[in-house]
C-alpha atoms as a PDB file:
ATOM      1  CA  UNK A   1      52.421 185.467  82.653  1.00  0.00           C
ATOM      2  CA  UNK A   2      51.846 186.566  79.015  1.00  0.00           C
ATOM      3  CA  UNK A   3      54.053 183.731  77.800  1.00  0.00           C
ATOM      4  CA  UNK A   4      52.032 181.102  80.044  1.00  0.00           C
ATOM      5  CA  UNK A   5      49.286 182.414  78.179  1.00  0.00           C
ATOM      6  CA  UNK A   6      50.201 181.743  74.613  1.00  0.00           C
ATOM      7  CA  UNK A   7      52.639 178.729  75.440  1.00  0.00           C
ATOM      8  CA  UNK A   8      51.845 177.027  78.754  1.00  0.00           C
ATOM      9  CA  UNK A   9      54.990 174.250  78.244  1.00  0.00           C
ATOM     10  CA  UNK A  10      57.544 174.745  80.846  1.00  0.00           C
ATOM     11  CA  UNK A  11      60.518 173.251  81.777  1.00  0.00           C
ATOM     12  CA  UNK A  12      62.124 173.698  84.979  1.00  0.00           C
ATOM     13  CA  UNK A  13      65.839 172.532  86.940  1.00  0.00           C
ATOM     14  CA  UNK A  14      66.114 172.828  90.698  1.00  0.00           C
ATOM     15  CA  UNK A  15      69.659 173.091  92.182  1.00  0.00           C
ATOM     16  CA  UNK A  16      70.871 173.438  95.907  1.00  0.00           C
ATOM     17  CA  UNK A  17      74.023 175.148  97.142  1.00  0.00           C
ATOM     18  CA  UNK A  18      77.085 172.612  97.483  1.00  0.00           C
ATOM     19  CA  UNK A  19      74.414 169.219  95.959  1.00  0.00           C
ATOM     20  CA  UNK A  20      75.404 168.236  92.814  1.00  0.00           C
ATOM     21  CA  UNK A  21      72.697 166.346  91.346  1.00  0.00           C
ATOM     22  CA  UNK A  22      69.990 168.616  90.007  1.00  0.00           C
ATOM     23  CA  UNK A  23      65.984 167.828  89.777  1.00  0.00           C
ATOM     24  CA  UNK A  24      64.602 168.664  86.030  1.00  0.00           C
ATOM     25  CA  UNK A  25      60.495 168.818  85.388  1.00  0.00           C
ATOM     26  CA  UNK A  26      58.602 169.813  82.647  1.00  0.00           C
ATOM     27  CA  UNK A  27      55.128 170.485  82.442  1.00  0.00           C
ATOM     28  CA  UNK A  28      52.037 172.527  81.618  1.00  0.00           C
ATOM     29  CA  UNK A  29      52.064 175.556  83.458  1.00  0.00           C
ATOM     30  CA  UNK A  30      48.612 177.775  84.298  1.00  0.00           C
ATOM     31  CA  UNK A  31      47.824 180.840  86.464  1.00  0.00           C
ATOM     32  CA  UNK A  32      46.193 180.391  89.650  1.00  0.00           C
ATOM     33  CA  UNK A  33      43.516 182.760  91.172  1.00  0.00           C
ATOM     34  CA  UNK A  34      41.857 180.352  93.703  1.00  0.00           C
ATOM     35  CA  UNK A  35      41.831 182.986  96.632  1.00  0.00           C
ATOM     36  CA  UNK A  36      42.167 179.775  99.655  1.00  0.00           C
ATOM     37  CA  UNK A  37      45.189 178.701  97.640  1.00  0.00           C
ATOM     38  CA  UNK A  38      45.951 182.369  97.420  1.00  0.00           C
ATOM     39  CA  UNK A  39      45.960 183.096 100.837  1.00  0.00           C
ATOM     40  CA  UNK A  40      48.043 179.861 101.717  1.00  0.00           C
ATOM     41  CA  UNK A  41      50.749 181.273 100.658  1.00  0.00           C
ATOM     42  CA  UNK A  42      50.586 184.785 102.299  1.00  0.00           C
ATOM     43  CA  UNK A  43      53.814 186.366 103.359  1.00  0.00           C
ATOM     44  CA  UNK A  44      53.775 188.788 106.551  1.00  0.00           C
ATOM     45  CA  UNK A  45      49.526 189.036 106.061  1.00  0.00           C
ATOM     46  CA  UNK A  46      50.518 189.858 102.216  1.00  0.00           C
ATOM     47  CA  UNK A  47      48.813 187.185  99.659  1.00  0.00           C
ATOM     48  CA  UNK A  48      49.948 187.306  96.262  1.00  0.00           C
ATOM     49  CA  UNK A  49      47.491 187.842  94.058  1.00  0.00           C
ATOM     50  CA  UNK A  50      48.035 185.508  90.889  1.00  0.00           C
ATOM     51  CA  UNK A  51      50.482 181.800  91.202  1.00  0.00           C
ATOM     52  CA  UNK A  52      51.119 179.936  88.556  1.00  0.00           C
ATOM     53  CA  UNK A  53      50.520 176.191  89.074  1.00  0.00           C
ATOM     54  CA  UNK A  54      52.131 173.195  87.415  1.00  0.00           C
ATOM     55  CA  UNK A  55      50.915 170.058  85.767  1.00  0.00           C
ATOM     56  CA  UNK A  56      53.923 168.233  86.037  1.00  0.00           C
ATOM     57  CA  UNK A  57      54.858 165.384  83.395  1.00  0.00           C
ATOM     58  CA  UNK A  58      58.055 164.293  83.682  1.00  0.00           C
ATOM     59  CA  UNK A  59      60.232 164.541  86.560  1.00  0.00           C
ATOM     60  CA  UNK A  60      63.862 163.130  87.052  1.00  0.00           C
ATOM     61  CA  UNK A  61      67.286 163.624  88.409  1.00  0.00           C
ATOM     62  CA  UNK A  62      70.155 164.350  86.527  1.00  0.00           C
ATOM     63  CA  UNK A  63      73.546 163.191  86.836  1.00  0.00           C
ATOM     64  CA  UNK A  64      75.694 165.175  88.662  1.00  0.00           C
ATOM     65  CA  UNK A  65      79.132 164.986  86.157  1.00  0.00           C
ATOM     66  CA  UNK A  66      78.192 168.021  84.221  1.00  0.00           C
ATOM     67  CA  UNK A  67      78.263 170.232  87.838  1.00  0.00           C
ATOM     68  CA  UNK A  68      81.424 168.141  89.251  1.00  0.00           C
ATOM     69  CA  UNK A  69      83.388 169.104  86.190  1.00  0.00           C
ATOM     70  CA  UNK A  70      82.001 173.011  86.243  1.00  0.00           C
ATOM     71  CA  UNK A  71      83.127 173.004  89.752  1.00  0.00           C
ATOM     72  CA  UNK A  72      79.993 175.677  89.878  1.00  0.00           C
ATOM     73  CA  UNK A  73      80.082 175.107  93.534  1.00  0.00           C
ATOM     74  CA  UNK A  74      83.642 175.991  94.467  1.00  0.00           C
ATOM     75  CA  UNK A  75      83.932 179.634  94.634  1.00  0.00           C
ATOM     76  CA  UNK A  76      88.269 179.538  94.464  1.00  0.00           C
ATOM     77  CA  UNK A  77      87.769 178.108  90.760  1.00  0.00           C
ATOM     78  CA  UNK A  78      85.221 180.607  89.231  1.00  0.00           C
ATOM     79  CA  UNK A  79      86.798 183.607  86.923  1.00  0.00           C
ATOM     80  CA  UNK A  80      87.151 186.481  88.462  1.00  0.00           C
ATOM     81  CA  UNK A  81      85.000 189.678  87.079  1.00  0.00           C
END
């Protein structure tokens, strides 16, 4: 939250199991404290008590070579540790 507060840019990239495109935003971010919002998004009766919203800019996919050629999703190709 601190670094929302003195640099509110953010960039984000969504991936899903076994897809290989990925979605990329970037945006300004800012914390939330609107208690309806708030308690939208309770889990089990438990609302959180800060969110942090986004303003989003720019939004696009992204080709999916760069994951294709990781193989990220094939679990038989990544090094052991």
């Amino acid at each position: 939250m601190e670094n929302i507060l003195q640099n509110p840019r953010v960039g984000m990239v969504f991936m899903i199991p076994g897809k290989t495109e990925t979605l990329r935003i970037s945006g300004i971010a800012s914390i939330v404290r609107d208690p309806d919002l708030l308690a939208s998004k309770a889990i089990r009766g438990q609302a959180p008590k800060l969110a942090i919203g986004i303003d989003v800019h720019e939004a696009f996919f992204h080709c999916s070579n760069c994951m294709i050629r990781s193989k990220l999703w094939q679990p038989q190709d990544r090094p052991s540790l």
